[in-house]
Protein backbone atom coordinates (compact mmCIF):
# COMPACT_ATOMS: atom_id res chain seq x y z
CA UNK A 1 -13.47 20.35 -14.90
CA UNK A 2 -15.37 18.92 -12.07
CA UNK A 3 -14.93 15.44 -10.91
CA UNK A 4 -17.28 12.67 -12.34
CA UNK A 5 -19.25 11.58 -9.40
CA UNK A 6 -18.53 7.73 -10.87
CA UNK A 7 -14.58 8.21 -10.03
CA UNK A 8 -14.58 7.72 -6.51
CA UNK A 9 -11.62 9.32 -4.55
CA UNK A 10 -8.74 10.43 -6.08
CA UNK A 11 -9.36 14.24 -5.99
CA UNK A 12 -5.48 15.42 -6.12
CA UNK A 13 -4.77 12.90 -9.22
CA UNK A 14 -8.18 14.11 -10.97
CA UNK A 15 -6.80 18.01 -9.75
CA UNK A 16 -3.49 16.91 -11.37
CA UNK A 17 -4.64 15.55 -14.51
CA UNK A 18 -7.19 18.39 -15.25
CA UNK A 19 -4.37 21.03 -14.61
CA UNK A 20 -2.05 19.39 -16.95
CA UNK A 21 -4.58 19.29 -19.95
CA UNK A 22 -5.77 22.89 -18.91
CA UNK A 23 -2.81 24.47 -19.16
CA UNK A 24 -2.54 27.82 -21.00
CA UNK A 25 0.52 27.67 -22.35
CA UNK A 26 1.36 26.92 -26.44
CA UNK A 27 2.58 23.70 -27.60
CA UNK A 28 2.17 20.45 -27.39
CA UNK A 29 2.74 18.88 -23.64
CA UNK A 30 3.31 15.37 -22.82
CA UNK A 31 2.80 13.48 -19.62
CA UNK A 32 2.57 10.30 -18.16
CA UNK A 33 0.42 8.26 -15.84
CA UNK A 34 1.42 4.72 -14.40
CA UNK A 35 0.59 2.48 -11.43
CA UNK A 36 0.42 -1.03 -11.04
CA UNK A 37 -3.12 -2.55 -12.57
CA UNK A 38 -6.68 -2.17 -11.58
CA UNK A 39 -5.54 0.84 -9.84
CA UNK A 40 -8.71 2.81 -11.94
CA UNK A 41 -5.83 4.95 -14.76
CA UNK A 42 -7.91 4.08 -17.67
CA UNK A 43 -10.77 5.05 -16.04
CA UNK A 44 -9.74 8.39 -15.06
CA UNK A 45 -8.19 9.00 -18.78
CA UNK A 46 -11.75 7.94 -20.24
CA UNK A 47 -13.39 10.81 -17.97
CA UNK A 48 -10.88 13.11 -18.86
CA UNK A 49 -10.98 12.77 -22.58
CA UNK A 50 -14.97 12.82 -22.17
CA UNK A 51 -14.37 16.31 -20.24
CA UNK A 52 -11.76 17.71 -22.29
CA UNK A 53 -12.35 16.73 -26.02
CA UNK A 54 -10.09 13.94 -27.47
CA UNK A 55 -9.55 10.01 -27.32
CA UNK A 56 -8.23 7.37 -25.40
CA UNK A 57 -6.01 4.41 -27.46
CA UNK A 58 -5.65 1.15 -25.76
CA UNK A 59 -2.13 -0.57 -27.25
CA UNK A 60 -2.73 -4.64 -27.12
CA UNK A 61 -0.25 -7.37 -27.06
CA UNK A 62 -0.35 -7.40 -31.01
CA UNK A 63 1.79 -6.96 -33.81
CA UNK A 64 3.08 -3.60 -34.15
CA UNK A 65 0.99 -3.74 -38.15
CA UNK A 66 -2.24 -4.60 -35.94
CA UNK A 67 -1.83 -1.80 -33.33
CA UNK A 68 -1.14 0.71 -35.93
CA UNK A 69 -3.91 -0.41 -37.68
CA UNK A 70 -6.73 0.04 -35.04
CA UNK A 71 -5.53 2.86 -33.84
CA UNK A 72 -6.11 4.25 -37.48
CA UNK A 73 -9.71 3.14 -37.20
CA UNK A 74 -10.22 4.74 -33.84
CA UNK A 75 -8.66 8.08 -34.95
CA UNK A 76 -10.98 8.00 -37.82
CA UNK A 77 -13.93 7.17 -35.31
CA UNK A 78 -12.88 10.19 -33.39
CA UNK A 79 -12.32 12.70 -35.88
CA UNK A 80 -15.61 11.47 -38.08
CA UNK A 81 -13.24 11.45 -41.51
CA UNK A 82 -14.92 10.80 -44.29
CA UNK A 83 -12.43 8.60 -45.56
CA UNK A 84 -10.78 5.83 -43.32
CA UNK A 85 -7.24 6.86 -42.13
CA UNK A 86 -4.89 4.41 -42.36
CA UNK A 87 -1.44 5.39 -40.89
CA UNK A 88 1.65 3.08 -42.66
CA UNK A 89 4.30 4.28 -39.80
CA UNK A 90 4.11 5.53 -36.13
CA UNK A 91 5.81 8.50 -37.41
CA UNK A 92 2.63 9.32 -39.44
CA UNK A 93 0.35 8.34 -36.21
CA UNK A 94 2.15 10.99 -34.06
CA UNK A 95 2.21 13.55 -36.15
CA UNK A 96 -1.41 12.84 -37.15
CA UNK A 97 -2.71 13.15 -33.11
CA UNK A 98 -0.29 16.03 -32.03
CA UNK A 99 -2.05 18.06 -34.92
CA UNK A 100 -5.52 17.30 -33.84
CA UNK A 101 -4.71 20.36 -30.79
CA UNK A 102 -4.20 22.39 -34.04
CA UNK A 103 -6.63 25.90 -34.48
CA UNK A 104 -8.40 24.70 -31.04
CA UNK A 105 -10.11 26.94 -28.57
CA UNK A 106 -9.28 23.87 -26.15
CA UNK A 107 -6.32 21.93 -25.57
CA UNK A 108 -7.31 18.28 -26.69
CA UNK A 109 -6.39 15.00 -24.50
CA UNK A 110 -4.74 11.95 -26.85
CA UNK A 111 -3.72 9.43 -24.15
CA UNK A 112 -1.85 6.16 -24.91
CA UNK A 113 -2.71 3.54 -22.67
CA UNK A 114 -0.66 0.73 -21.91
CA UNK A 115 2.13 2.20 -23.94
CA UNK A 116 4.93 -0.32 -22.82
CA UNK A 117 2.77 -3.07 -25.38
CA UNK A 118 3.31 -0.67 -28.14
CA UNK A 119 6.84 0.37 -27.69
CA UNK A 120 7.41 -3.64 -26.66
CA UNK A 121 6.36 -4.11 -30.54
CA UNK A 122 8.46 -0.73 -31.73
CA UNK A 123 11.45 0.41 -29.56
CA UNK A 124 11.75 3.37 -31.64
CA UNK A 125 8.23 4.89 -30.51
CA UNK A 126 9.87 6.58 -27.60
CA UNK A 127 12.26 8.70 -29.95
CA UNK A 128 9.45 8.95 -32.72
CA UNK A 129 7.81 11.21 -29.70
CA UNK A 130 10.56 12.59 -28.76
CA UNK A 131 11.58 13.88 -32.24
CA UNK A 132 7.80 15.45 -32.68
CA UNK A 133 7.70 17.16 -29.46
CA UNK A 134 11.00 18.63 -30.01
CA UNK A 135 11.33 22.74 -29.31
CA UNK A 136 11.47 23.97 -32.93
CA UNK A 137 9.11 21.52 -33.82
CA UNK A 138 5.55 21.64 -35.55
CA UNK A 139 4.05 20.10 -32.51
CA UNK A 140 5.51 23.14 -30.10
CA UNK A 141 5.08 25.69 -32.38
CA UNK A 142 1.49 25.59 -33.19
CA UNK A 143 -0.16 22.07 -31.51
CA UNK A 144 -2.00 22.62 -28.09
CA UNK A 145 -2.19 18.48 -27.87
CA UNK A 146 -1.85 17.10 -24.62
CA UNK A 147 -0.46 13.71 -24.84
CA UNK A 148 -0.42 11.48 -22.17
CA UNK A 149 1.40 7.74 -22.56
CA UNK A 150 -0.24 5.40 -19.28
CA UNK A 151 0.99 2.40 -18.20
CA UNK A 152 0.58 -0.45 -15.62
CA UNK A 153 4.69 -1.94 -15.95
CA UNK A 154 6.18 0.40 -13.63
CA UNK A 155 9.52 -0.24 -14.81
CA UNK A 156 9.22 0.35 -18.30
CA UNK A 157 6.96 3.76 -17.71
CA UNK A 158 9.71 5.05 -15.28
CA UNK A 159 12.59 4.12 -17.64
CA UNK A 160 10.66 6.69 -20.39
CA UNK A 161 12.29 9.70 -17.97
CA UNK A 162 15.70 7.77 -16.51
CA UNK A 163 19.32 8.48 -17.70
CA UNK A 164 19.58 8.91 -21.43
CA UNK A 165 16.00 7.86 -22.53
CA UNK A 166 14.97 9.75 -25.27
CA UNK A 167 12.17 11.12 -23.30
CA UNK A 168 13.94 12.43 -20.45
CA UNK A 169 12.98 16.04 -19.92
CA UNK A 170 10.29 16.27 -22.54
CA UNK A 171 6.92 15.65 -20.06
CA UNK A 172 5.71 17.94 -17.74
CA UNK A 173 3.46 15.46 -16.08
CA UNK A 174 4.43 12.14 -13.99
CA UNK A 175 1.66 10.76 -12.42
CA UNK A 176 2.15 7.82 -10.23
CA UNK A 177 -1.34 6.32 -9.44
CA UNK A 178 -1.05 4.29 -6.39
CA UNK A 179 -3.49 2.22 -4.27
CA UNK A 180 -6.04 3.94 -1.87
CA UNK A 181 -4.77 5.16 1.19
CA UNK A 182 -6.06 1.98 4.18
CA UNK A 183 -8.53 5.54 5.17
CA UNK A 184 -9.43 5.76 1.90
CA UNK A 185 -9.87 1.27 1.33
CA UNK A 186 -12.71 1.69 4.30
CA UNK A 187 -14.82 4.36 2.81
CA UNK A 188 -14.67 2.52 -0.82
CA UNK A 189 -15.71 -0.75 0.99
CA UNK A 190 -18.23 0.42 2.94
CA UNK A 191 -16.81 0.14 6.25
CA UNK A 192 -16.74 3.42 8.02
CA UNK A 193 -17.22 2.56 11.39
CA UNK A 194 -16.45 -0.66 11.62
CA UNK A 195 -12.73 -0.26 11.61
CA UNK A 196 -11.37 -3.78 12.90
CA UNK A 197 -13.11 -5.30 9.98
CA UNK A 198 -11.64 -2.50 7.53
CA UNK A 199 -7.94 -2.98 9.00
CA UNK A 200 -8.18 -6.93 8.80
CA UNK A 201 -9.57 -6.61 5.25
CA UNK A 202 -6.65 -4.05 4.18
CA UNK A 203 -4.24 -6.53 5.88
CA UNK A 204 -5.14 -8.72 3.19
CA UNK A 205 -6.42 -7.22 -0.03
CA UNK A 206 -5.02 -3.63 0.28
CA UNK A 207 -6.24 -0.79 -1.28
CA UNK A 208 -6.77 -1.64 -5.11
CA UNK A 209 -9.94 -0.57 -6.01
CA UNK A 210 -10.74 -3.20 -8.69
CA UNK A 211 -10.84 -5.93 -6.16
CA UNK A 212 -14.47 -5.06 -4.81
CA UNK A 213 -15.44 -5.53 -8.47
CA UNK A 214 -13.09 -8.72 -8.49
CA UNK A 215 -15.34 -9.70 -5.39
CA UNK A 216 -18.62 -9.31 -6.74
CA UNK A 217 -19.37 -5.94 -5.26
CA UNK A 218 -19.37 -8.76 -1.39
CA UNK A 219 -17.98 -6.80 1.24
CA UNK A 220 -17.48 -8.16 4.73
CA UNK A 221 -20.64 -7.93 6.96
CA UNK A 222 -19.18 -7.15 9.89
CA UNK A 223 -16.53 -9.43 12.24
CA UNK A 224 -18.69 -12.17 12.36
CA UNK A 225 -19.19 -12.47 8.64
CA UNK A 226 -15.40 -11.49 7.89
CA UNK A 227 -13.66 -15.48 8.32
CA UNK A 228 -16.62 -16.36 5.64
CA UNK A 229 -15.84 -13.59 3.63
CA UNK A 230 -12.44 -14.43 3.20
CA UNK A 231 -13.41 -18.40 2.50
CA UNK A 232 -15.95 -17.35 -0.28
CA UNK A 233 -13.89 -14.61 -2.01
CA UNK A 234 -9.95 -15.52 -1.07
CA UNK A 235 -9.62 -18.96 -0.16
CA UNK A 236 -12.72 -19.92 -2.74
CA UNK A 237 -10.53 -21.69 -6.02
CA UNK A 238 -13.34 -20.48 -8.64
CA UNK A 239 -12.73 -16.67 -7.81
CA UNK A 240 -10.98 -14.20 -9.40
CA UNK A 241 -8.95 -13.11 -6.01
CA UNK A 242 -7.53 -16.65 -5.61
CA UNK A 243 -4.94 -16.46 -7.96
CA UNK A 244 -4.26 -12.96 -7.79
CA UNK A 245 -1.07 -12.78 -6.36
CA UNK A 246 0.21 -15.06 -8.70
CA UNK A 247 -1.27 -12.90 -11.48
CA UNK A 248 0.73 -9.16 -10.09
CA UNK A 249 4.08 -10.96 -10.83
CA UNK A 250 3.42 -12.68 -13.86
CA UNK A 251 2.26 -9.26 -15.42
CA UNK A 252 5.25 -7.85 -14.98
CA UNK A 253 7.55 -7.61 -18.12
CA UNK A 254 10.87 -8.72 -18.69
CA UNK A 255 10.58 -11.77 -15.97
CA UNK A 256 10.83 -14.97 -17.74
CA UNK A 257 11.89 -17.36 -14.89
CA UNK A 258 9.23 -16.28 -11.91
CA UNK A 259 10.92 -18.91 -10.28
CA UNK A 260 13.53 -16.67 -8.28
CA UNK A 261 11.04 -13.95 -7.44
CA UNK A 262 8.65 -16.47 -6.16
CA UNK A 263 11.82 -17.57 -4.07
CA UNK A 264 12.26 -14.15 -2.95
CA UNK A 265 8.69 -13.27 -2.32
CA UNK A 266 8.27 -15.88 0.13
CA UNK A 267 11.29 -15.37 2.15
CA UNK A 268 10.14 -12.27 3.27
CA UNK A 269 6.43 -13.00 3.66
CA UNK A 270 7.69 -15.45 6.41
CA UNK A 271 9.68 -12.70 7.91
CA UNK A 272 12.92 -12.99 6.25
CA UNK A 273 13.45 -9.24 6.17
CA UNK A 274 17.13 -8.61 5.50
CA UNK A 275 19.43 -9.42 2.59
CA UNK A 276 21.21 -11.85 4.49
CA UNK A 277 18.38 -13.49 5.98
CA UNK A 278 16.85 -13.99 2.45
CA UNK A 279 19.93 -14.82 0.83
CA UNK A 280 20.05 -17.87 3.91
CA UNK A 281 16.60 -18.83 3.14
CA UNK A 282 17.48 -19.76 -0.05
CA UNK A 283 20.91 -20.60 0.61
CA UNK A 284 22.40 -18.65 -2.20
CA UNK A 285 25.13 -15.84 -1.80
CA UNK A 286 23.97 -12.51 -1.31
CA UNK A 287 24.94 -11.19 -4.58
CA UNK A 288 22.87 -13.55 -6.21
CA UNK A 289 19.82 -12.46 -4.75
CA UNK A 290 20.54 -8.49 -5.69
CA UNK A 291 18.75 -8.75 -9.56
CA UNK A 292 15.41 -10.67 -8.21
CA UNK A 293 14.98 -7.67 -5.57
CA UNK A 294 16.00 -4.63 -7.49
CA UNK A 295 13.45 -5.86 -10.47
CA UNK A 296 10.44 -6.49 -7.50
CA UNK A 297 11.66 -2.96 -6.04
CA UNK A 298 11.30 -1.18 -9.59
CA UNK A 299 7.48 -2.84 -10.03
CA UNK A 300 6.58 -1.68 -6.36
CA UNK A 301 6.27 -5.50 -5.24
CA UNK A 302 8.55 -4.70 -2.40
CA UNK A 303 10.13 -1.90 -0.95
CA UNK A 304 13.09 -1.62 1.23
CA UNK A 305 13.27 0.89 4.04
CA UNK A 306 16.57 1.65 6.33
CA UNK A 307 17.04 1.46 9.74
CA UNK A 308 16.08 5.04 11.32
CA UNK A 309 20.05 4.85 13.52
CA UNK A 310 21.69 2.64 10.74
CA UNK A 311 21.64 3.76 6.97
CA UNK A 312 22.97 0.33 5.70
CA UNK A 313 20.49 -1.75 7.51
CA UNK A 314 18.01 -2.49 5.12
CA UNK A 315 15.23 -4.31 5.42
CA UNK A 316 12.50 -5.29 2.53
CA UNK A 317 8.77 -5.74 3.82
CA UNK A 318 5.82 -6.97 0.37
CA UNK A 319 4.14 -3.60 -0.80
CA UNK A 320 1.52 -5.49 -2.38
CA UNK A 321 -0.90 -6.80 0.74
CA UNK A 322 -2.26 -9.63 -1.68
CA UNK A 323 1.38 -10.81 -2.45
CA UNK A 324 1.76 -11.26 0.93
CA UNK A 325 -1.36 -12.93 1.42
CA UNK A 326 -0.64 -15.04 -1.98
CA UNK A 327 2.78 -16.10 -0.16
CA UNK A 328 1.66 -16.94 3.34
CA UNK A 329 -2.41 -18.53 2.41
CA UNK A 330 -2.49 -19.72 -0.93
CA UNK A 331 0.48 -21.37 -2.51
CA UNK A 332 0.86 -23.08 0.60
CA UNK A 333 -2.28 -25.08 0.56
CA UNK A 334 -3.11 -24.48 -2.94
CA UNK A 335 -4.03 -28.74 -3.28
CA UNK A 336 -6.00 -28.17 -0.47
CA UNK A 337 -7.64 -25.34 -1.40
CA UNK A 338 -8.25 -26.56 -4.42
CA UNK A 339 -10.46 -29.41 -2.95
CA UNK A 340 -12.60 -26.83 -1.24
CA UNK A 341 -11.15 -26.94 2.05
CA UNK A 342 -11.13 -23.21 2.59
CA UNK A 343 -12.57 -22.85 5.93
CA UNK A 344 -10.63 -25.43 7.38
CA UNK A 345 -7.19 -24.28 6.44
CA UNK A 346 -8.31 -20.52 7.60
CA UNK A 347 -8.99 -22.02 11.05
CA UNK A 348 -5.66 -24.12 11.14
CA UNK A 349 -3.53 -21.10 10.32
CA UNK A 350 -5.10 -18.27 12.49
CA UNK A 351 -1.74 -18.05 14.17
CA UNK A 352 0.39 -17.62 11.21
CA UNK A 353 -2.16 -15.05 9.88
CA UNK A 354 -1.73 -13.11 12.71
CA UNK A 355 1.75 -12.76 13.30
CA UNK A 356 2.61 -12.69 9.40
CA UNK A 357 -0.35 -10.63 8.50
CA UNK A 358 -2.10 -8.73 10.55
CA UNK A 359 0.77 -7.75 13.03
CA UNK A 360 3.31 -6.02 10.15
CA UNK A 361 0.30 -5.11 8.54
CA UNK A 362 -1.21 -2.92 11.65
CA UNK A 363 2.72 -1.91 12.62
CA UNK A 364 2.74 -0.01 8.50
CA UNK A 365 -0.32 1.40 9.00
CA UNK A 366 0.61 2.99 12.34
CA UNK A 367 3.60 4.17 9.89
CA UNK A 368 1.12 5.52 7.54
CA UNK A 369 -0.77 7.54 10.04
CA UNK A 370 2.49 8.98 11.99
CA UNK A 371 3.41 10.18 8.38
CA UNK A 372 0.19 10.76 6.37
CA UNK A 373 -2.51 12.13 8.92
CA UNK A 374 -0.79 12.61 12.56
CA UNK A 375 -1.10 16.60 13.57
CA UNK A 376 2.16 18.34 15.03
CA UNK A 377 0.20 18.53 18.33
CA UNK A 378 0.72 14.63 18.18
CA UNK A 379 4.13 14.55 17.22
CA UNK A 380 5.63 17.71 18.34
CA UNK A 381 6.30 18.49 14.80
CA UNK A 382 6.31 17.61 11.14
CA UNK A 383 6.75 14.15 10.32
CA UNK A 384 9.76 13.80 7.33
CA UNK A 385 10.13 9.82 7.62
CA UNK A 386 8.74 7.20 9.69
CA UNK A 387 11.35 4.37 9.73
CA UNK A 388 11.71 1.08 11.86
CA UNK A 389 14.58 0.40 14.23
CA UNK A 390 16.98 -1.67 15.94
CA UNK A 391 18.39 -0.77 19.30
CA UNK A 392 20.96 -2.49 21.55
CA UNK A 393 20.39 -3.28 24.78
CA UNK A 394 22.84 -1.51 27.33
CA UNK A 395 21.40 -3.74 30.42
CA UNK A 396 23.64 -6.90 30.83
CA UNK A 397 20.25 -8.31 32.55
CA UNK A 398 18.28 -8.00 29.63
CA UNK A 399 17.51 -11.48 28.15
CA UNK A 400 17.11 -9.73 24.43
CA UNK A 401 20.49 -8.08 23.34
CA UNK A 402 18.61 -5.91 20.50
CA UNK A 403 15.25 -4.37 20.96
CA UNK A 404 12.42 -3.41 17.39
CA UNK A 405 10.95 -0.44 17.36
CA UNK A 406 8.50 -0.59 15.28
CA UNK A 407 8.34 3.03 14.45
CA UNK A 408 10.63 6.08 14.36
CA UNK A 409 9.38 9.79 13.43
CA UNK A 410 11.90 12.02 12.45
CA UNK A 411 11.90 16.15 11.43
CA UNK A 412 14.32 17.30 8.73
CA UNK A 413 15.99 20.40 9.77
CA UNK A 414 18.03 22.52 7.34
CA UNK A 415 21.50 22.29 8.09
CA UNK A 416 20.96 19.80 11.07
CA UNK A 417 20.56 16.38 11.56
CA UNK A 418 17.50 14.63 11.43
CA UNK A 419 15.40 15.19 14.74
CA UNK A 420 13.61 12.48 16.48
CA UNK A 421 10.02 13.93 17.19
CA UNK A 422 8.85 10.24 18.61
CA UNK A 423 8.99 6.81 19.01
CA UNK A 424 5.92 4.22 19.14
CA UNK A 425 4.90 0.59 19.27
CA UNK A 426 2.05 -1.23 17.34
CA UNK A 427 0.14 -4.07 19.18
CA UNK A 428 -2.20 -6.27 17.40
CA UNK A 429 -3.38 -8.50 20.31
CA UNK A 430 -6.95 -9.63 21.69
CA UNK A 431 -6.71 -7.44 24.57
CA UNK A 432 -6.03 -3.69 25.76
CA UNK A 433 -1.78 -2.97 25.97
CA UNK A 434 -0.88 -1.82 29.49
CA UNK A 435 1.22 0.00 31.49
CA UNK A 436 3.84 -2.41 30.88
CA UNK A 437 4.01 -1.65 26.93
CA UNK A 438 4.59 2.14 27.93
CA UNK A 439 7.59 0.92 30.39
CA UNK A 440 9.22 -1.27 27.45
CA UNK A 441 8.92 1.90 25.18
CA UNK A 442 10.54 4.55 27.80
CA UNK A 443 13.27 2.04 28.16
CA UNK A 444 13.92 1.69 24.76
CA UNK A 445 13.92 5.51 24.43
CA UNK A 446 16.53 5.71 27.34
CA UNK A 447 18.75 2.84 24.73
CA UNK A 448 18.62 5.87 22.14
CA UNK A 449 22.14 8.23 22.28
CA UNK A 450 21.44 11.85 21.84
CA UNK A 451 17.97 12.31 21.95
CA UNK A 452 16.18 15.82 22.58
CA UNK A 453 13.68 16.03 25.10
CA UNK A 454 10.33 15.70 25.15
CA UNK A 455 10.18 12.67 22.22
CA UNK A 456 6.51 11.46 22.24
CA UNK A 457 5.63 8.42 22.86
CA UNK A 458 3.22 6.61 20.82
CA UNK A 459 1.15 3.40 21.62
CA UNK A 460 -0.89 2.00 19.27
CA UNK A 461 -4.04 -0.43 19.90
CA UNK A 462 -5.87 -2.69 18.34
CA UNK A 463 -8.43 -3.66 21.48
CA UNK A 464 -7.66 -0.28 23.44
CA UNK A 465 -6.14 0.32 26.64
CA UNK A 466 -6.14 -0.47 30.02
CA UNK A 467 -7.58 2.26 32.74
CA UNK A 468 -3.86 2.32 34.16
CA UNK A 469 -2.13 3.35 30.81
CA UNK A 470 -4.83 6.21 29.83
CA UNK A 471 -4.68 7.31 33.06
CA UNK A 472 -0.94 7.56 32.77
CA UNK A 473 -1.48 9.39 29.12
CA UNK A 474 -3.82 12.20 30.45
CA UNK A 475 -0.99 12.81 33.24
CA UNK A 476 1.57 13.02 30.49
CA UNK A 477 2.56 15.49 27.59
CA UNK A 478 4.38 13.50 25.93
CA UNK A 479 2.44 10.14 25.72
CA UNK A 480 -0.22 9.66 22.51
CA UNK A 481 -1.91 7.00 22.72
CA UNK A 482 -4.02 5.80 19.12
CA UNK A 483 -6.49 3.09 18.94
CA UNK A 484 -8.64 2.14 16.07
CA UNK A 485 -11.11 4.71 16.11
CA UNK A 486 -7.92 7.51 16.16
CA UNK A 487 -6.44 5.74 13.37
CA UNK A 488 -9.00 5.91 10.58
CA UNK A 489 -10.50 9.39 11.89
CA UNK A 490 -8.23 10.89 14.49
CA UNK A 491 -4.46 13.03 14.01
């Protein structure tokens, strides 16, 4: 089945889903799909079922009586009965779509979406499933039904495979949709070619797709348009981006008191990166900060990355760039904002916006590109992890005892330790890094024990380089050197 023209990107999750519903074999197969909202899952599960034969169910915050109840009156929609079908019991419902991939020359698609509203309202749908897809069952034996169950609470779709759940081992499809690749952000917003704009914008929306729509199809007219942009689509109280951030946490199930996670959210939005450091923030003992981050880890608010030298140095950066900017812009000066004061509190906090936002932000997308689209050429092999760092300082001189390095490339070798392939720094400044940036980065390579030679060095660029430091590049082997234009297009 050929990708819909109308779904824009996501050829290896289309390629995914189309092989899963394809599938030759017998029996009924089950799979599921999840990501966190407005990521485009229901969209892709509409084109599907359009392509492959079948129907898509949308569960509602309802009573379990009223879900049941239109999803009787969309199965009889779908299957043009003569008679309306009215299914007393979910047992019934199951049973009723597995057999629709009964005495078909095709399998069928039945796909479930936001599932965690309808098992909220019946815990026992999980092991209703479970018990019709078992091996001896009707549903193997003679159903070619592919069922998928989508869902935007990433928790409560991963916890359908984990431990003992009762549908642990019974779907041969997990499909994690996540947000566009910052490559990928560009091309959907228009702005191939102009790549500061696209990296400023990414800094501060991301890559969910919906949030073009959620801007009114405006997209940033270049740099000198993108500071209005922001006022009349971020900053601007009567659109749907200005409470956004707000919105990604309150969606999340199970969290009655945002209070905490707010806490925790905005500890490390100012920079607050480590458990200690948070747990200082909001002077509260470590331990009590350990349920508020595992529950914004499991919805893929945050994520926390170790040290590439030390496995027990954690630290947590937002994974959501509108959280972030949420955080940092909005609550902030929410009154203020309020009042329609937009472009005057963007101009006062430039600074903070800078080195809160657009610094980390350009420092994980050099990340992204050391591990997503750099060549071996560039690296000297293949990339396995790129991981921050924290070195200390063997010069007594040195006014800074530990030295950041902001990224780490490493190889896994069979039966070896990791490898370091290269090192590299991320500069988000007005003007081209020098010669001196390449001199701070060989020393902190000399601070590193054990290293093989020939590590690359990599410098990355927001505004270029100086003639000295290319110069000292095309003399080198082992020096890469990746500006803007190498970032979105180059490896």
């Amino acid at each position: 089945m050929d990708k819909p023209a109308v779904l824009f990107d996501r050829d290896a999750e289309w390629a995914d889903l189309t092989r899963f519903v394809r599938n030759a074999s017998s029996g009924a197969q089950l799979g599921l799909v999840y990501g966190r909202r407005r990521q485009g899952k229901t969209l892709m599960l509409e084109l599907l079922a359009e392509s492959a034969g079948g129907f898509l169910f949308t569960g509602v915050e309802q009573a379990d009586a009223q879900n049941l109840a239109d999803l009787s009156a969309a199965f009889t929609r779908n299957t043009g009965a003569a008679y309306p079908v009215r299914f007393d019991t979910w047992a019934q419902a199951v049973d009723a779509l597995l057999r629709l991939g009964e005495d078909t020359p095709t399998p069928p698609l039945v796909a479930l979406d936001e599932f965690p509203y309808l098992a909220a309202q019946n815990p026992a749908l999980p092991s209703i499933i479970q018990n019709a897809l078992s091996p001896r069952g009707r549903a193997r034996q003679r159903s070619r039904t592919r069922l998928v169950l989508c869902g935007s609470a990433l928790s409560a779709m991963r916890g359908l495979l984990s431990g003992s759940a009762p549908l642990r081992g019974r779907a041969t499809l997990d499909l994690l949709v996540p947000p566009f690749d910052y490559r990928d952000a560009a091309a959907f917003w228009g702005l191939h070619g102009q790549w500061d704009t696209a990296l400023r914008l990414n800094a501060l929306v991301g890559g969910t797709p919906a949030y073009l729509d959620f801007c009114g199809g405006d997209t940033p007219q270049g740099p000198d348009d993108f500071d209005a942009w922001v006022v009349r689509n971020l900053l601007n109280p009567a659109s749907a981006m200005f409470r956004e951030g707000r919105i990604l946490l309150a969606e999340e199930p199970g969290i009655a008191d945002p209070a905490p996670y707010y806490a925790v959210l905005a500890a490390i939005a100012r920079g607050r990166t480590r458990r200690g450091e948070i747990a200082a923030e909001l002077e509260k003992a470590q331990g009590a900060i350990h349920h508020p981050l595992t529950v914004l880890a499991e919805a893929d608010l945050i994520e926390g990355q170790d040290d590439a030298f030390r496995a027990k140095r954690t630290t947590f950066t937002l994974a959501e760039p509108i959280l972030r900017f949420h955080q940092l812009v909005v609550r902030p000066h929410e009154t203020r904002l309020g009042l329609r004061r937009g472009a005057q509190v963007w101009h006062e906090i430039a600074d903070t916006v800078a080195s809160r936002i657009y610094g980390p932000h350009f420092e994980h997308v050099a990340r992204r590109w050391a591990l997503a689209h750099a060549d071996t050429e560039s690296l000297g092999g293949h990339a396995s992890r790129v991981q921050r760092a924290v070195v200390q300082c063997r010069d007594t001189t040195c006014p800074q005892p530990h030295h950041e390095i902001d990224l780490v490339v490493t190889e896994a070798r069979p039966g070896e330790a990791n490898a370091v392939l290269a090192i590299g720094e991320a500069k988000w400044r007005a003007r081209p890094v020098g010669i001196g940036e390449l001199e701070r980065l060989s020393h902190l390579r000399d601070l590193i024990p054990d290293l093989p030679a020939g590590v690359r060095l990599l410098v990355f660029s927001r505004n270029g380089f100086t003639p000295q430091l290319r110069e000292a590049s095309a003399t080198a082997e082992n020096i890469e050197l990746v500006d803007l234009e190498r970032l979105y297009t180059g490896s």
